[in-house]
PDB file of N, CA and C in Angstrom:
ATOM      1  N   UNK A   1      53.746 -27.743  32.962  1.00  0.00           N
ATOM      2  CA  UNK A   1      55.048 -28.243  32.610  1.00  0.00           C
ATOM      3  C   UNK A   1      56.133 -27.316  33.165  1.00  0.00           C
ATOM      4  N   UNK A   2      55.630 -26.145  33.153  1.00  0.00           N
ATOM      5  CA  UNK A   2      56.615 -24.862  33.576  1.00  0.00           C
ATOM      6  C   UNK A   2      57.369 -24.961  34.793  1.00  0.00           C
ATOM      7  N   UNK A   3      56.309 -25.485  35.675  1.00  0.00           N
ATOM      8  CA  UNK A   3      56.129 -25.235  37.236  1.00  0.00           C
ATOM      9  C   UNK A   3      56.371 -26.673  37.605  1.00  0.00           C
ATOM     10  N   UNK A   4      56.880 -27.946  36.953  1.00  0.00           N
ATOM     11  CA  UNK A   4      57.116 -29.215  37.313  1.00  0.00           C
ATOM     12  C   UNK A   4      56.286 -30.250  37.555  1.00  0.00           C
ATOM     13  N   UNK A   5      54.823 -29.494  37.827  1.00  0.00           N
ATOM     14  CA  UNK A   5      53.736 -30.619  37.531  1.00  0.00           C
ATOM     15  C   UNK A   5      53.686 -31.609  36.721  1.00  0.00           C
ATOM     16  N   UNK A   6      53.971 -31.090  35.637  1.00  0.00           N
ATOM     17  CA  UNK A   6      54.505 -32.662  34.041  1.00  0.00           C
ATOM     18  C   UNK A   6      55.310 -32.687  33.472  1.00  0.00           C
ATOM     19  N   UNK A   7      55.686 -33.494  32.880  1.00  0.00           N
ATOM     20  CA  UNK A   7      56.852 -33.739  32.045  1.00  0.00           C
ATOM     21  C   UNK A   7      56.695 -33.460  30.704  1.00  0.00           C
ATOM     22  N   UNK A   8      57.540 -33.695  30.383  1.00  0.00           N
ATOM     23  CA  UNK A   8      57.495 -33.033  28.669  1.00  0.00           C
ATOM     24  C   UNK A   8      57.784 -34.282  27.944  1.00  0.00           C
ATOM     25  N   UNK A   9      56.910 -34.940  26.864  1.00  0.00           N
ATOM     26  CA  UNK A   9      57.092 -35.781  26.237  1.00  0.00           C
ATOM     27  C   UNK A   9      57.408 -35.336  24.491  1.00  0.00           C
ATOM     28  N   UNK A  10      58.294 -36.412  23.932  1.00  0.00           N
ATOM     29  CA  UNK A  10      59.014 -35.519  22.878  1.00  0.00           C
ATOM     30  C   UNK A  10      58.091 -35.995  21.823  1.00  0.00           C
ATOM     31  N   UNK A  11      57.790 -35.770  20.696  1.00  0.00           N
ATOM     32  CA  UNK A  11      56.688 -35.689  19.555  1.00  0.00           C
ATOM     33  C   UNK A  11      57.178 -37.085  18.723  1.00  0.00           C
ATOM     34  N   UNK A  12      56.100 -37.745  18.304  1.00  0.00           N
ATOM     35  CA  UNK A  12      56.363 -39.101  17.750  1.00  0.00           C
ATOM     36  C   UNK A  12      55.522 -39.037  15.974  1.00  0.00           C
ATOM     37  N   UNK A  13      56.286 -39.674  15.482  1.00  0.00           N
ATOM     38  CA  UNK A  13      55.178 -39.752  14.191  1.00  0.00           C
ATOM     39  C   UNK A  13      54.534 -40.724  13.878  1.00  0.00           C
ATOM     40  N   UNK A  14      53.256 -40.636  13.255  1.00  0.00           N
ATOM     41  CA  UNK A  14      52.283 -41.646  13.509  1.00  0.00           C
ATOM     42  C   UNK A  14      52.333 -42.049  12.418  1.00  0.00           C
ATOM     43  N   UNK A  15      51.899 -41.243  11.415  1.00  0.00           N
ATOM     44  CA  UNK A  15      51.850 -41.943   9.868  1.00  0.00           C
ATOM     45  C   UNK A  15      52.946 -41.382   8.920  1.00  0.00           C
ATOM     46  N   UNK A  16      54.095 -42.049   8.497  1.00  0.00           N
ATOM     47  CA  UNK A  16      55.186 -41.689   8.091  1.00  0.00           C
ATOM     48  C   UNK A  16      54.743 -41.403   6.081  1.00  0.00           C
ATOM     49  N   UNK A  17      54.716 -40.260   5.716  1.00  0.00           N
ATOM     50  CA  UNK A  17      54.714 -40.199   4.212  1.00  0.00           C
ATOM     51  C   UNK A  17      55.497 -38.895   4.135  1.00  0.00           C
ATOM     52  N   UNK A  18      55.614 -38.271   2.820  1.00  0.00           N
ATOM     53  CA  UNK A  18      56.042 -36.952   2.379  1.00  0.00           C
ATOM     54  C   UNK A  18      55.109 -36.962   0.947  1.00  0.00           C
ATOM     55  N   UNK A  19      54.748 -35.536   1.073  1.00  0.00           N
ATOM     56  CA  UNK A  19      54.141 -35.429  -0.594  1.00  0.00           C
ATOM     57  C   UNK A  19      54.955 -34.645  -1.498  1.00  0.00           C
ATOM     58  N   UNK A  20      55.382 -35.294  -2.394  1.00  0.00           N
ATOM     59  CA  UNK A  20      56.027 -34.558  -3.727  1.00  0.00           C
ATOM     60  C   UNK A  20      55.260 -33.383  -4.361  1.00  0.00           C
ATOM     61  N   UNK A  21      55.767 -31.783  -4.005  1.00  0.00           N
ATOM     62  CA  UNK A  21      55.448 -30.931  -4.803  1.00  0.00           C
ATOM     63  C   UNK A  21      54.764 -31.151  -6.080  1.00  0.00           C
ATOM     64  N   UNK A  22      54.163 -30.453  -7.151  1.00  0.00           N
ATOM     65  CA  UNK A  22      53.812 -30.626  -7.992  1.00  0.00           C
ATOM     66  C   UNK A  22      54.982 -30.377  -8.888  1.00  0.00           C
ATOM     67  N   UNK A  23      55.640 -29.200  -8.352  1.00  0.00           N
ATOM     68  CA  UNK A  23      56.508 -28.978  -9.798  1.00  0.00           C
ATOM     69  C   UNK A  23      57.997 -28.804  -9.604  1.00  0.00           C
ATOM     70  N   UNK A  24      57.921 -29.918  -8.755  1.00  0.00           N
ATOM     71  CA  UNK A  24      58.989 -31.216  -8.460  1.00  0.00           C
ATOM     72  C   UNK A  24      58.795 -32.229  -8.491  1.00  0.00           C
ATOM     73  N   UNK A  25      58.109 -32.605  -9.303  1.00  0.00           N
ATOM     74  CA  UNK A  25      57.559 -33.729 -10.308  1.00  0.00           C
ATOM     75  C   UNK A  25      58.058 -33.550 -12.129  1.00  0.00           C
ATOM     76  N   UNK A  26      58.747 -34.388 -12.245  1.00  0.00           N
ATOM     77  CA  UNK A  26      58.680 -34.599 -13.719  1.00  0.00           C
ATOM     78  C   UNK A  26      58.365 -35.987 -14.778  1.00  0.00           C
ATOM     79  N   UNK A  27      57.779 -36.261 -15.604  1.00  0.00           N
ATOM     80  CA  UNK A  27      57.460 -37.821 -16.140  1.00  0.00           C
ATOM     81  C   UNK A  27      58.319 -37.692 -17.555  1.00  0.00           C
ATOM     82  N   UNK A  28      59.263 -38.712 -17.374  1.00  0.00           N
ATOM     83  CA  UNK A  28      60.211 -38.900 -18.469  1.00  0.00           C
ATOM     84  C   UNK A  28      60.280 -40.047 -19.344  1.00  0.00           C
ATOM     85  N   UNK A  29      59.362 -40.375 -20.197  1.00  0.00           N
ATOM     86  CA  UNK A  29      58.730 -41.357 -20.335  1.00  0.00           C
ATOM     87  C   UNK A  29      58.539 -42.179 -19.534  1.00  0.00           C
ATOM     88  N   UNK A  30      59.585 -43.788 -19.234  1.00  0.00           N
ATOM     89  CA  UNK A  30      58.993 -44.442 -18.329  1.00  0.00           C
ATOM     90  C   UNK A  30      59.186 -44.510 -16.825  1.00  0.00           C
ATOM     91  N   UNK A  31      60.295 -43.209 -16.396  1.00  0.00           N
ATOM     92  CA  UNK A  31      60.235 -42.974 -15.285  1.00  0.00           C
ATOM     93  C   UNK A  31      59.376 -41.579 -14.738  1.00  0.00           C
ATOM     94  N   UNK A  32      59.746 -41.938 -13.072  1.00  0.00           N
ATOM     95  CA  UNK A  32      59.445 -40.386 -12.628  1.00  0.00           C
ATOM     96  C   UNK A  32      60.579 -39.494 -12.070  1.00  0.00           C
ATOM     97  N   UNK A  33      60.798 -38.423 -12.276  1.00  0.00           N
ATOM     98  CA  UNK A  33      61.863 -37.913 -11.805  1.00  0.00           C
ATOM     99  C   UNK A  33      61.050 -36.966 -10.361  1.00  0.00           C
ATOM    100  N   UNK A  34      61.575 -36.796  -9.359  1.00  0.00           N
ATOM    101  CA  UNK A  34      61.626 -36.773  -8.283  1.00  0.00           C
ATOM    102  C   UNK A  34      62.589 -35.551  -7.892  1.00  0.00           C
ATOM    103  N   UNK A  35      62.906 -34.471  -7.518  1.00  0.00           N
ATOM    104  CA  UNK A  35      63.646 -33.170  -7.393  1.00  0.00           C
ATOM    105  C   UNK A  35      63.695 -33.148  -5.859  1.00  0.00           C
ATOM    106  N   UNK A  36      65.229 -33.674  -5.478  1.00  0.00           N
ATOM    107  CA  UNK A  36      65.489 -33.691  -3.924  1.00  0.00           C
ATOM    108  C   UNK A  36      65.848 -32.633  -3.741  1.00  0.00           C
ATOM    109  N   UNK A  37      66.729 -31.741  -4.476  1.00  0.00           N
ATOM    110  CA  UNK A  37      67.614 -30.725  -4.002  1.00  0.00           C
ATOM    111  C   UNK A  37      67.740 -30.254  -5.393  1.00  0.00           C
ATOM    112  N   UNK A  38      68.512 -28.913  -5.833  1.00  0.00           N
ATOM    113  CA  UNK A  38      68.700 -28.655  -7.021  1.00  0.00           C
ATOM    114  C   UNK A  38      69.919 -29.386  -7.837  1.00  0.00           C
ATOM    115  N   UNK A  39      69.810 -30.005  -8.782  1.00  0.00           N
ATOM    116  CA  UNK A  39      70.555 -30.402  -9.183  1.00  0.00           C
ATOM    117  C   UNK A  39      70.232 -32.154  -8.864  1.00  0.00           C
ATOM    118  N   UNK A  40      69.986 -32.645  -7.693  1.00  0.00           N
ATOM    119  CA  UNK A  40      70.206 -33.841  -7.151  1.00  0.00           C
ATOM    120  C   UNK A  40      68.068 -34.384  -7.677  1.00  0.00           C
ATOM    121  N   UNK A  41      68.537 -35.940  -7.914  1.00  0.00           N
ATOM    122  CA  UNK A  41      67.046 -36.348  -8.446  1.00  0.00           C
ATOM    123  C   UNK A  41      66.832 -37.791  -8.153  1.00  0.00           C
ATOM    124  N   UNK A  42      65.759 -38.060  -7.363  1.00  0.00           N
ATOM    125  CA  UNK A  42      65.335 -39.524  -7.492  1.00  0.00           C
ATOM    126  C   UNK A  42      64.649 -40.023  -8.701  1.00  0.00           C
ATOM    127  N   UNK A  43      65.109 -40.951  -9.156  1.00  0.00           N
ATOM    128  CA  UNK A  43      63.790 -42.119 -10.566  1.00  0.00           C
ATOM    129  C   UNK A  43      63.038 -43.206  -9.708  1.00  0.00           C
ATOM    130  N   UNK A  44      61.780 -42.795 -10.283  1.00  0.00           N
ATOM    131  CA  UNK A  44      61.070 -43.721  -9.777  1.00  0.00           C
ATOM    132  C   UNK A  44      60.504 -44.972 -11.150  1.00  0.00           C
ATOM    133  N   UNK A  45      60.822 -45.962 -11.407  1.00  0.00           N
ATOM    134  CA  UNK A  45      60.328 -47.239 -12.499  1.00  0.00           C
ATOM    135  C   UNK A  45      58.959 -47.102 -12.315  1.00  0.00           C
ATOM    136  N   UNK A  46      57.693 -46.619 -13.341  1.00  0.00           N
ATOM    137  CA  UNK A  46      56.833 -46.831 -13.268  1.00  0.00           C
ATOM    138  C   UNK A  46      56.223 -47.967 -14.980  1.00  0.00           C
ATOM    139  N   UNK A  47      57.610 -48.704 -15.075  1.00  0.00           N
ATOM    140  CA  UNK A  47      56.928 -49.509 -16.494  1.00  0.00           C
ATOM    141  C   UNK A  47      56.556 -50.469 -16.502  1.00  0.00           C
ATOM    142  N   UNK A  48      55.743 -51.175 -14.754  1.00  0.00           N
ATOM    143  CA  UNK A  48      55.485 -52.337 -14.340  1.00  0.00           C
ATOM    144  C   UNK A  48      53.859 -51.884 -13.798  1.00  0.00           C
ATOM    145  N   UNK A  49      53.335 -50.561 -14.869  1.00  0.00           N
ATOM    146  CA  UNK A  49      51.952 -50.303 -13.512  1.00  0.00           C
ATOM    147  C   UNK A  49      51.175 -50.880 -14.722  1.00  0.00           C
ATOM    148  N   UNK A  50      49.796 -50.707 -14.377  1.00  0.00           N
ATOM    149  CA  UNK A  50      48.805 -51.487 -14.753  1.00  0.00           C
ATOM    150  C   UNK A  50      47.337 -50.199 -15.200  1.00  0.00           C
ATOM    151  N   UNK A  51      48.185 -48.952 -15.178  1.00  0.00           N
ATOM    152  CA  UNK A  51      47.207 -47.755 -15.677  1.00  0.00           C
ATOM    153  C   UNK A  51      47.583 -46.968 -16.872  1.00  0.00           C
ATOM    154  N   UNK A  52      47.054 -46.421 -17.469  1.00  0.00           N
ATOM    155  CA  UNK A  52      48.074 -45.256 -18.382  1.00  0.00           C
ATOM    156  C   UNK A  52      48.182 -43.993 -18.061  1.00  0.00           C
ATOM    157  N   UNK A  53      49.435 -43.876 -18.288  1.00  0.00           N
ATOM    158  CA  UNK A  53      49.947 -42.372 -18.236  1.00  0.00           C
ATOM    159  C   UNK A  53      49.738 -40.965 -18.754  1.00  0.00           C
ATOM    160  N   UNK A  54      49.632 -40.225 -18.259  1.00  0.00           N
ATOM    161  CA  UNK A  54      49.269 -39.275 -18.773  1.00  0.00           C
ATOM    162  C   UNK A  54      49.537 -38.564 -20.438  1.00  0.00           C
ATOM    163  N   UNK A  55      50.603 -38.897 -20.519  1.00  0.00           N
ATOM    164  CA  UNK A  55      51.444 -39.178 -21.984  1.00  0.00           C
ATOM    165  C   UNK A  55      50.345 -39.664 -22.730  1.00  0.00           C
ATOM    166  N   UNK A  56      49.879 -41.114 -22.446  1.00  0.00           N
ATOM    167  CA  UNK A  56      49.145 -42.146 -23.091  1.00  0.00           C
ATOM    168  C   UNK A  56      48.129 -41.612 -22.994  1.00  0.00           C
ATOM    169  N   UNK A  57      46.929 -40.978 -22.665  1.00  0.00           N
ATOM    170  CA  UNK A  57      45.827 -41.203 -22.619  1.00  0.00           C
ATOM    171  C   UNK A  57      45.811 -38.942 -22.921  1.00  0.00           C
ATOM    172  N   UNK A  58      45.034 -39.029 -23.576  1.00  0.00           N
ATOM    173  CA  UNK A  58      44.508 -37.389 -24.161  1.00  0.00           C
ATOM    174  C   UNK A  58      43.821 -37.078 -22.765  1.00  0.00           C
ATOM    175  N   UNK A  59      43.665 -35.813 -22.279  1.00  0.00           N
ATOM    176  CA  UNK A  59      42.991 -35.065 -21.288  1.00  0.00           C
ATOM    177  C   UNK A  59      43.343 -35.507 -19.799  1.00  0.00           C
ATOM    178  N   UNK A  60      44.628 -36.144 -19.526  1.00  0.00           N
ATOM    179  CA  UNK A  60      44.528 -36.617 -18.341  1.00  0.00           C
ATOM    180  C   UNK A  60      45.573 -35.848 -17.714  1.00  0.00           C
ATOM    181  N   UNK A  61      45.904 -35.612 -16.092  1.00  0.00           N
ATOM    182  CA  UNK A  61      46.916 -34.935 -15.917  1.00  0.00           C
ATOM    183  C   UNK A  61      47.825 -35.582 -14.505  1.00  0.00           C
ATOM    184  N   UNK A  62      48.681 -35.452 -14.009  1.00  0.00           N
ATOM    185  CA  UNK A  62      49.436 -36.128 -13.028  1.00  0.00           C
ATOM    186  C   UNK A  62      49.822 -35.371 -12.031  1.00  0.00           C
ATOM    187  N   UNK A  63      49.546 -35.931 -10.940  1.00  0.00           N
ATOM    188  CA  UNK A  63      49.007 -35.237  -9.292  1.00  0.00           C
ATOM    189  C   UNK A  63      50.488 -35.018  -8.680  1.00  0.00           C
ATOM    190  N   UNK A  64      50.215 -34.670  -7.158  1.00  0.00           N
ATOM    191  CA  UNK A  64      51.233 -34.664  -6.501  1.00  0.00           C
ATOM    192  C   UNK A  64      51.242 -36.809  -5.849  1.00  0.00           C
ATOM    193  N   UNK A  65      52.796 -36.655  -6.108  1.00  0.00           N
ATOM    194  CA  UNK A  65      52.696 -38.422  -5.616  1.00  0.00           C
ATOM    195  C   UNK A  65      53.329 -38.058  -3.792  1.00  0.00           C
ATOM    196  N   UNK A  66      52.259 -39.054  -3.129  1.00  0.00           N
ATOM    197  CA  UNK A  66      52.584 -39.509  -1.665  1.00  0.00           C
ATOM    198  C   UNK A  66      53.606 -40.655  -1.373  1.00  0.00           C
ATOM    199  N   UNK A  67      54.669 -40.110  -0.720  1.00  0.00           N
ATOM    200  CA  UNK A  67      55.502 -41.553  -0.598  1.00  0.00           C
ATOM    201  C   UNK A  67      55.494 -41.801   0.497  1.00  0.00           C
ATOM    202  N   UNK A  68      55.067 -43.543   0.995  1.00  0.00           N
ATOM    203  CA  UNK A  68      55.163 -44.028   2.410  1.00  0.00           C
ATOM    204  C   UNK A  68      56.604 -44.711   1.936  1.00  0.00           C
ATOM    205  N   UNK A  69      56.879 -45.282   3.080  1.00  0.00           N
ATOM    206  CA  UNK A  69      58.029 -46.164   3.328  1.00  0.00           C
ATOM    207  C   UNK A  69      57.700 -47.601   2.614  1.00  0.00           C
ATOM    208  N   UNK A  70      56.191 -47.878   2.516  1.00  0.00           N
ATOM    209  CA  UNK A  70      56.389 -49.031   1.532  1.00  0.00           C
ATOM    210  C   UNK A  70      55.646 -48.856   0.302  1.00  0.00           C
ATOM    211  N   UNK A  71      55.097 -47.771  -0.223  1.00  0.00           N
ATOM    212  CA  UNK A  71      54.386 -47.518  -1.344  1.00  0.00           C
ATOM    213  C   UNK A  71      54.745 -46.187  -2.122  1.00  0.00           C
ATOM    214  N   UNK A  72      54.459 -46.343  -3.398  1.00  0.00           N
ATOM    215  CA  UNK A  72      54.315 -44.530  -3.903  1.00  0.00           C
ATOM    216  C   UNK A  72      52.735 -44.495  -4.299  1.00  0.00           C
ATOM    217  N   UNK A  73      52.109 -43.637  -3.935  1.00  0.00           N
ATOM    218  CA  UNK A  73      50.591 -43.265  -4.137  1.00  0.00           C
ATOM    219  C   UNK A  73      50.669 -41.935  -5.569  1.00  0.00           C
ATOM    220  N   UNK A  74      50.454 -42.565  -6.614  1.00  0.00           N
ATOM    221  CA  UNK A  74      50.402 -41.640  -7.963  1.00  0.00           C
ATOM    222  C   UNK A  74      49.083 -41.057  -8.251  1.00  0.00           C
ATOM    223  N   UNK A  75      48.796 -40.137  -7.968  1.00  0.00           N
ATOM    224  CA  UNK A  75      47.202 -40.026  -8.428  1.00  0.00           C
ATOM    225  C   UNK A  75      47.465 -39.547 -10.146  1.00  0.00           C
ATOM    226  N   UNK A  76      46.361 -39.876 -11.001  1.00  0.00           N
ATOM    227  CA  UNK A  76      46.120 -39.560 -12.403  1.00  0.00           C
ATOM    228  C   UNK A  76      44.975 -38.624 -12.093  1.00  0.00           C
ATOM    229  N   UNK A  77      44.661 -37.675 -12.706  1.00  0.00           N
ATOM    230  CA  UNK A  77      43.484 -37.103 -12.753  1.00  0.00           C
ATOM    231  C   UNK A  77      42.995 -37.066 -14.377  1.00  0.00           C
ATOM    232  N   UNK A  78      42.117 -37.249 -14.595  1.00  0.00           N
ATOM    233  CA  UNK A  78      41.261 -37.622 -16.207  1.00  0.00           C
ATOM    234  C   UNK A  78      40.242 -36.300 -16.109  1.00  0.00           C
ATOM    235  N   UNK A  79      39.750 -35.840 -17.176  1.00  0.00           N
ATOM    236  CA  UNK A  79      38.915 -34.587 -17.959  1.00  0.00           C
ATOM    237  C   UNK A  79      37.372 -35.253 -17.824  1.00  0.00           C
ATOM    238  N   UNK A  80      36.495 -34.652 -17.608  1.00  0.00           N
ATOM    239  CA  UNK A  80      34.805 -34.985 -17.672  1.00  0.00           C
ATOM    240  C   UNK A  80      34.606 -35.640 -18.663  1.00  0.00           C
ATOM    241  N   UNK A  81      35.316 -35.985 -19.958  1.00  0.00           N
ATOM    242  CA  UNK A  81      35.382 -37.151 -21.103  1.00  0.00           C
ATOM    243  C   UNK A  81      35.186 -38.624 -20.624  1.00  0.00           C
ATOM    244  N   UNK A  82      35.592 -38.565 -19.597  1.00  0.00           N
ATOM    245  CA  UNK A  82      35.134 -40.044 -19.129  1.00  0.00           C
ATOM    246  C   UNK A  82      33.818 -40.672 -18.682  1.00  0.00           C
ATOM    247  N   UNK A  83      32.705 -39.077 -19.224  1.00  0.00           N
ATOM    248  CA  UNK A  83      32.109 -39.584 -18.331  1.00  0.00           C
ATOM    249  C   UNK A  83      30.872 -40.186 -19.373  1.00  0.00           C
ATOM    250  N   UNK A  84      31.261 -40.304 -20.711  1.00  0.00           N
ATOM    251  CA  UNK A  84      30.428 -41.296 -21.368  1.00  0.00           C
ATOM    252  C   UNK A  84      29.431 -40.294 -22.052  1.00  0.00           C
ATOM    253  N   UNK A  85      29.734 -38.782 -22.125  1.00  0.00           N
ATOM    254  CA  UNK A  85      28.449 -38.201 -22.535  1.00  0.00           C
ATOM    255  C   UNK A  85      27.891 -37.300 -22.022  1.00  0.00           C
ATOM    256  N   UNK A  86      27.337 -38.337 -20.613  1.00  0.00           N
ATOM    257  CA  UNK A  86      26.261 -37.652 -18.990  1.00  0.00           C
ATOM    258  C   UNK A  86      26.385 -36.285 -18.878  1.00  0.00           C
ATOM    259  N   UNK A  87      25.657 -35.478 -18.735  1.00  0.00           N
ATOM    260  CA  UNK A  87      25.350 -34.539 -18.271  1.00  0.00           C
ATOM    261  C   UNK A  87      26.103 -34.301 -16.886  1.00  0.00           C
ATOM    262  N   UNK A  88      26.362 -33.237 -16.645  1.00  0.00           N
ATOM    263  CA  UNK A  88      26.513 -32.836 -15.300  1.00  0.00           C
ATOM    264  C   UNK A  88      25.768 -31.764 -14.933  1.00  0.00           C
ATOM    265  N   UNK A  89      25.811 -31.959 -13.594  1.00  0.00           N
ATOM    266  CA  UNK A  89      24.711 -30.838 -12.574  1.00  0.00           C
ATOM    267  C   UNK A  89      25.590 -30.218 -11.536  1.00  0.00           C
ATOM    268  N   UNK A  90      25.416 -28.958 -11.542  1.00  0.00           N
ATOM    269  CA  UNK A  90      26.208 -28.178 -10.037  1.00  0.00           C
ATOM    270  C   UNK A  90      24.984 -28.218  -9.378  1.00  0.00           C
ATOM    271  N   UNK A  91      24.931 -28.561  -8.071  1.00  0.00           N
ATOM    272  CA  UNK A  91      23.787 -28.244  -7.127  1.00  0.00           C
ATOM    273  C   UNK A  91      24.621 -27.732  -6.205  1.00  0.00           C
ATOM    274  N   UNK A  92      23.723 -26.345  -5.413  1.00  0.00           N
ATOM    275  CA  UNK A  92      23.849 -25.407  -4.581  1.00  0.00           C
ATOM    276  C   UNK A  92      22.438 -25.958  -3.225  1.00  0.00           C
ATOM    277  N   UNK A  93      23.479 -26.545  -2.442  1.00  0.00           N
ATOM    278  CA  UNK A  93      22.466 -26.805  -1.098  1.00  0.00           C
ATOM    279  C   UNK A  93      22.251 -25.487  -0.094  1.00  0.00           C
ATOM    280  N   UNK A  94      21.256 -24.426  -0.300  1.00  0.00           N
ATOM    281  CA  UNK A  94      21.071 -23.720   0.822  1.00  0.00           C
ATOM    282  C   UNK A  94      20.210 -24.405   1.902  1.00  0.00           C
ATOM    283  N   UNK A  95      19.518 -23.140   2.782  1.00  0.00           N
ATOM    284  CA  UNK A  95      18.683 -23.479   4.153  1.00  0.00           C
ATOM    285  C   UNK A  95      17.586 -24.419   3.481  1.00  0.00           C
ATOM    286  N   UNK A  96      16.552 -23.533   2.764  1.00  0.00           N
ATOM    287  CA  UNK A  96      15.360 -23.657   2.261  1.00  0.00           C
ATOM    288  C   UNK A  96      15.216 -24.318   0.889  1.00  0.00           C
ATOM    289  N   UNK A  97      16.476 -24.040   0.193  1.00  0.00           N
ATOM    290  CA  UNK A  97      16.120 -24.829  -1.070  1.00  0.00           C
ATOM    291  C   UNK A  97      17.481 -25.350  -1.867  1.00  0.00           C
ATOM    292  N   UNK A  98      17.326 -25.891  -2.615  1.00  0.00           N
ATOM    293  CA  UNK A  98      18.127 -26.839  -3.376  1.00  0.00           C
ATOM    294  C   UNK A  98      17.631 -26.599  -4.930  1.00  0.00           C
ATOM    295  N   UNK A  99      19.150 -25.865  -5.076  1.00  0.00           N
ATOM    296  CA  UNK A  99      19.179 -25.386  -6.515  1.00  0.00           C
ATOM    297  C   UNK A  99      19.946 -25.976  -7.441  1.00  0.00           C
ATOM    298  N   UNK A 100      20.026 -26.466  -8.723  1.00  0.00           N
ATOM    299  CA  UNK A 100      21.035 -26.980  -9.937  1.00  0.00           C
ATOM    300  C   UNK A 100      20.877 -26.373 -11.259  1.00  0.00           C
ATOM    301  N   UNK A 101      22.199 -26.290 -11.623  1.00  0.00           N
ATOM    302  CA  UNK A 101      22.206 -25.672 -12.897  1.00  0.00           C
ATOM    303  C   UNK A 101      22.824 -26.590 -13.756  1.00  0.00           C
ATOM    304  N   UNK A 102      22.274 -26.819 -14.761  1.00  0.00           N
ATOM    305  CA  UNK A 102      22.684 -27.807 -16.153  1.00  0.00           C
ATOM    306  C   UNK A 102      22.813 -26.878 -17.444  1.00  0.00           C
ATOM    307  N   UNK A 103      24.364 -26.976 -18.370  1.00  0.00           N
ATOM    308  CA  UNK A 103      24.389 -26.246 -19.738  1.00  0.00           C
ATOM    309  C   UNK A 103      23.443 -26.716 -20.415  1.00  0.00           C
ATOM    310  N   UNK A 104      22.750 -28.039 -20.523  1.00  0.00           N
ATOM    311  CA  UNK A 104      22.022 -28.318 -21.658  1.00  0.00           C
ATOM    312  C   UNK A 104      20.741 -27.988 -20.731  1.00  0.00           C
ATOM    313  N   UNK A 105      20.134 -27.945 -19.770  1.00  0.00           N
ATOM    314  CA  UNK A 105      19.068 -27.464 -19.207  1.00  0.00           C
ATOM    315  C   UNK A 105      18.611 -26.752 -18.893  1.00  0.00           C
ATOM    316  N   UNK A 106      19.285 -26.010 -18.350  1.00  0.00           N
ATOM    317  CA  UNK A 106      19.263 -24.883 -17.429  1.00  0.00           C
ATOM    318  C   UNK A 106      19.029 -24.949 -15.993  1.00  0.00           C
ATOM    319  N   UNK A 107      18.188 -23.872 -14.984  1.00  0.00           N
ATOM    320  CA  UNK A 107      18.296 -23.987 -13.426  1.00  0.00           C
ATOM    321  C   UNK A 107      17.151 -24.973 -13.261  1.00  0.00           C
ATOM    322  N   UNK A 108      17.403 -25.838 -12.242  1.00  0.00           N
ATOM    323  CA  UNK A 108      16.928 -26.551 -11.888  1.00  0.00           C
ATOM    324  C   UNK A 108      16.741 -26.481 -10.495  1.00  0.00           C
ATOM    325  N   UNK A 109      14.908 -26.127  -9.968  1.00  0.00           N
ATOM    326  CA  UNK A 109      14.851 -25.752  -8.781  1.00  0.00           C
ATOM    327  C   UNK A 109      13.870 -26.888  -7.905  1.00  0.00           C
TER     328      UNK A 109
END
């Protein structure tokens, strides 16, 4: 490019979003507040969704939200309570072997 062989083409964006900080996020009952600048704030209407809120539901907590140009992407995150009971397993995949550990079991080799 230096030396005139190519041209310089200027940078394009492909997939248009921004992700909202975490703690520039606030939930005010039925909105979301949104922290553009200090002082300055977007609301977002969330009293038309079809999930519950973190408010509503014990052990759950509220993500960073993705905004495209035609959507807001809210993630909820929920506590291992959901999971009916079940047990869980950490498994450790090495070379040679495959290890898990369970509180109510113990290692599992």
């Amino acid at each position: 490019m230096l030396k005139g062989d190519r041209e310089r083409r200027r940078p394009t964006a492909r997939r248009l979003f921004a992700r909202a900080k975490q703690t520039l996020v606030k939930l005010e009952g039925e909105k979301l507040r949104l922290t553009v600048k200090p002082g300055e704030y977007v609301y977002l209407d969330l009293s038309k969704r079809y999930f519950p809120l973190p408010g509503e539901v014990s052990s759950a907590g509220l993500g960073e939200p993705i905004l495209t140009p035609e959507k807001v992407h809210l993630p909820v995150h929920y506590k291992d309570d959901a999971q009916g009971g079940n047990p869980s397993v950490a498994w450790d995949f090495n070379l040679l072997s495959l290890d898990g550990y369970s509180p109510e079991t113990g290692w599992i080799r």
